[in-house]
C-alpha atoms as a PDB file:
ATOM      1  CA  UNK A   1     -14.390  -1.122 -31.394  1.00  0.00           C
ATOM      2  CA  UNK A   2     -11.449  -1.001 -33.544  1.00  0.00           C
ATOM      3  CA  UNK A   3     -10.161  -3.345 -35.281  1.00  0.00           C
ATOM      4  CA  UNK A   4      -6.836  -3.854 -34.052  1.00  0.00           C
ATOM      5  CA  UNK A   5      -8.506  -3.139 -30.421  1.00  0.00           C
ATOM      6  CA  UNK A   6      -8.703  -6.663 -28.295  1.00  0.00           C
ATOM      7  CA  UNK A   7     -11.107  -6.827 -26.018  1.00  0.00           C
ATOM      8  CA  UNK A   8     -10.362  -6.274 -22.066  1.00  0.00           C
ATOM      9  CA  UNK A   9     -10.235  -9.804 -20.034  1.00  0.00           C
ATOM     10  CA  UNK A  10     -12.014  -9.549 -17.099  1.00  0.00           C
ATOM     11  CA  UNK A  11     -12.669 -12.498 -14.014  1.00  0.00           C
ATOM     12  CA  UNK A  12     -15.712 -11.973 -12.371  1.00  0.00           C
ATOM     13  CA  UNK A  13     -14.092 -10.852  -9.488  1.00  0.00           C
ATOM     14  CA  UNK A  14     -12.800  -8.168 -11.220  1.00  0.00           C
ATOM     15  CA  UNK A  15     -16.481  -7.238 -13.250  1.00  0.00           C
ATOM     16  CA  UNK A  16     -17.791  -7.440  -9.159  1.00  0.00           C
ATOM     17  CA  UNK A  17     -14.696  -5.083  -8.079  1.00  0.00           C
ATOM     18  CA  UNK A  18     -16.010  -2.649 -10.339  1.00  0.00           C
ATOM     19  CA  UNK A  19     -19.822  -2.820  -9.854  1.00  0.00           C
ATOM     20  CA  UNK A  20     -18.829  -2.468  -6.371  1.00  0.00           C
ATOM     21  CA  UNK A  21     -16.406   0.433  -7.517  1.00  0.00           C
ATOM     22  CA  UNK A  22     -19.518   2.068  -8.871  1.00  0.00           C
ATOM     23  CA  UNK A  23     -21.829   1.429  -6.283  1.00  0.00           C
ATOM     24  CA  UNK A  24     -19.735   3.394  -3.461  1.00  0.00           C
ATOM     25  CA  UNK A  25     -18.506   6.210  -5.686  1.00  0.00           C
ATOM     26  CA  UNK A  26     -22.748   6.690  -6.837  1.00  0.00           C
ATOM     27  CA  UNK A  27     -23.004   6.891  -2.668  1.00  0.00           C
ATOM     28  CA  UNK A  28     -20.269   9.773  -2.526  1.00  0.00           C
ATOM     29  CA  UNK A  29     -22.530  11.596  -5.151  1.00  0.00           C
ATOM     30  CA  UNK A  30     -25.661  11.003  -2.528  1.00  0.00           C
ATOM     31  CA  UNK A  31     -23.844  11.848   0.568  1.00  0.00           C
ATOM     32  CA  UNK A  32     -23.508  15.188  -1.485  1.00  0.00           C
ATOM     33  CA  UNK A  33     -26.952  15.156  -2.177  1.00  0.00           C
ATOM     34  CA  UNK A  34     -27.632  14.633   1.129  1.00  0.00           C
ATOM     35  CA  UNK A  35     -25.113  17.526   2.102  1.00  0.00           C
ATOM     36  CA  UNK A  36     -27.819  19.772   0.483  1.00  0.00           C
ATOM     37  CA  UNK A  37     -30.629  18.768   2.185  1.00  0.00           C
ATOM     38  CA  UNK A  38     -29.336  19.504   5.029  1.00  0.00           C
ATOM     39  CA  UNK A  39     -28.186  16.054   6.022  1.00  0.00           C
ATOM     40  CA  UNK A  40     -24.276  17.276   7.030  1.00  0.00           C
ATOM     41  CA  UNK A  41     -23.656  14.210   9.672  1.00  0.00           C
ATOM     42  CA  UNK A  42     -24.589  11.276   7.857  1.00  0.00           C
ATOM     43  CA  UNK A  43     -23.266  13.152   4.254  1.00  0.00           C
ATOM     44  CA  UNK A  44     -19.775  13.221   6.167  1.00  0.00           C
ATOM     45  CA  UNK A  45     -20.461   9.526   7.425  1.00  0.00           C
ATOM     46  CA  UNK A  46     -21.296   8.342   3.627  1.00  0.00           C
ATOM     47  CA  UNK A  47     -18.802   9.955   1.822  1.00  0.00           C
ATOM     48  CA  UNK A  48     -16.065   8.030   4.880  1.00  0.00           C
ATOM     49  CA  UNK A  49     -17.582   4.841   4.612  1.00  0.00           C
ATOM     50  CA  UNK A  50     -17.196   4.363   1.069  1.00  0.00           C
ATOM     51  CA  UNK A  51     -13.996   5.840   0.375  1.00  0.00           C
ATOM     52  CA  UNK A  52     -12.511   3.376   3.521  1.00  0.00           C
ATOM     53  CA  UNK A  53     -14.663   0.873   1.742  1.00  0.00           C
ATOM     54  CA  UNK A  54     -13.135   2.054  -2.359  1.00  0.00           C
ATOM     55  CA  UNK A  55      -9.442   1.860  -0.520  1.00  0.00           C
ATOM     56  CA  UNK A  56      -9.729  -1.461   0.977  1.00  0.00           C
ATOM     57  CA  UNK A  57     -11.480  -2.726  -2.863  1.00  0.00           C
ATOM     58  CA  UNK A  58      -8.564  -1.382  -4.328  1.00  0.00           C
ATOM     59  CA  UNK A  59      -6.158  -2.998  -2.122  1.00  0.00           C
ATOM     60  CA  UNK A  60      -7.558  -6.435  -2.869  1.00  0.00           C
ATOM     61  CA  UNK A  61      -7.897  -6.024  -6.356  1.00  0.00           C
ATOM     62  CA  UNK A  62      -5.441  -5.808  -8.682  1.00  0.00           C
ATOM     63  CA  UNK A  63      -7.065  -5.001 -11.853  1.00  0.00           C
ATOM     64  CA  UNK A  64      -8.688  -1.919 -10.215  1.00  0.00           C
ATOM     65  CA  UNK A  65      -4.920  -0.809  -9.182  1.00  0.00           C
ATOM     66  CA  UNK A  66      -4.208  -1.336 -12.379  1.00  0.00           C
ATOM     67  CA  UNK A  67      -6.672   0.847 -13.981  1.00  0.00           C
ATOM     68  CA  UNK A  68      -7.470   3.679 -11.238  1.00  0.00           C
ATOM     69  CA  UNK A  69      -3.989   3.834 -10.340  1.00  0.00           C
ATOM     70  CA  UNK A  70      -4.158   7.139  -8.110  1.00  0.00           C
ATOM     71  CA  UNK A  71      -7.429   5.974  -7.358  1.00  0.00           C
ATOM     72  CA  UNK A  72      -6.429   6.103  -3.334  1.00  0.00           C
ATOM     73  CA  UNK A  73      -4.119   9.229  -2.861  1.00  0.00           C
ATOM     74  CA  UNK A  74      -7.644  11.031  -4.773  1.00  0.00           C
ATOM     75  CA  UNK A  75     -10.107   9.577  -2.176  1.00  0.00           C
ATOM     76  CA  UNK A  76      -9.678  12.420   0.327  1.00  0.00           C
ATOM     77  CA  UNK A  77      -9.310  15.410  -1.932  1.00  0.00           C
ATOM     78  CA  UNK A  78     -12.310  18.005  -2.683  1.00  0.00           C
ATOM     79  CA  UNK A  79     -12.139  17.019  -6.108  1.00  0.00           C
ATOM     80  CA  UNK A  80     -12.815  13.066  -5.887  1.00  0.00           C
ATOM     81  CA  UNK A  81     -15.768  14.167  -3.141  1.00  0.00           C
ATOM     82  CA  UNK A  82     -17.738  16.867  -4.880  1.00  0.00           C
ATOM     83  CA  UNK A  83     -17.332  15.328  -8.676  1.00  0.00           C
ATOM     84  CA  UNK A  84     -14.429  13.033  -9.303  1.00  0.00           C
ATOM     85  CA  UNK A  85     -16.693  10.130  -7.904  1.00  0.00           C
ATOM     86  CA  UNK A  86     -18.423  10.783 -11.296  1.00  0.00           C
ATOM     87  CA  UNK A  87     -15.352  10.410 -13.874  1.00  0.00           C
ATOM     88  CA  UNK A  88     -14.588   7.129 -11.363  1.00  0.00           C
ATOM     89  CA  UNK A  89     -18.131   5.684 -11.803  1.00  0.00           C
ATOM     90  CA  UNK A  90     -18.627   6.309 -15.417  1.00  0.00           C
ATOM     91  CA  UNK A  91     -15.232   4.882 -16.410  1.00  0.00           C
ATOM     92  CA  UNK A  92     -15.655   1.669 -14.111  1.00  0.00           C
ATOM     93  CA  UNK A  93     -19.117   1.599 -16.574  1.00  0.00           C
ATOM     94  CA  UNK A  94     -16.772   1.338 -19.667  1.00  0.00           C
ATOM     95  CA  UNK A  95     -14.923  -0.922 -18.552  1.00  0.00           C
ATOM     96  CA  UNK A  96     -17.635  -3.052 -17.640  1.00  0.00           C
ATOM     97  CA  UNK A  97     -19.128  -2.822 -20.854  1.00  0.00           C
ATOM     98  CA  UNK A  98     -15.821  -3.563 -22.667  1.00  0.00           C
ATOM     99  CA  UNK A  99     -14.469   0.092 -23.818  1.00  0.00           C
ATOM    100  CA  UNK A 100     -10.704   0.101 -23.689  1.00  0.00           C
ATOM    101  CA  UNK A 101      -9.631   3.005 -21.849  1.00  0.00           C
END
């Protein structure tokens, strides 16, 4: 970390937004798996559970509006559901483990 970098203050709440941020963008990435197992039904019922369940997180917490911004509009797109998840997970791992964005 840089020097003149400060490290991010985070609650709890806000480290458990974002392991729960994680958790449902990793079950996008199996729905897809799913997807291509032949699994279409419950893929399509994954994927809308946890991006209704990534809105409502976002609406509740602040510091993930603050950092994942578009985070909501993207939910819905073809983009956030065959690999965007990923950039969303992996980042929400940075921040958890204190890289500055």
């Amino acid at each position: 970390m840089d020097a003149e970098r400060t490290p991010l203050e985070m609650s709890e709440e806000d480290k458990t937004a974002l392991s729960l941020l994680q958790h449902f963008c990793y079950t996008v990435g199996s729905a897809n798996d799913a997807e291509d197992h032949g699994y279409g039904g419950e893929a399509r019922r994954m994927r809308e559970e946890s991006c209704e369940s990534i809105r409502n997180l976002v609406d509740q917490t602040p510091f993930l509006l603050e950092h994942f911004p578009g985070l909501k509009e993207e939910l819905d797109t073809f983009r956030f559901q065959a690999f965007g998840w990923s950039s969303v997970a992996h980042e929400a791992e940075a921040l958890l483990a204190g890289d500055v964005l």
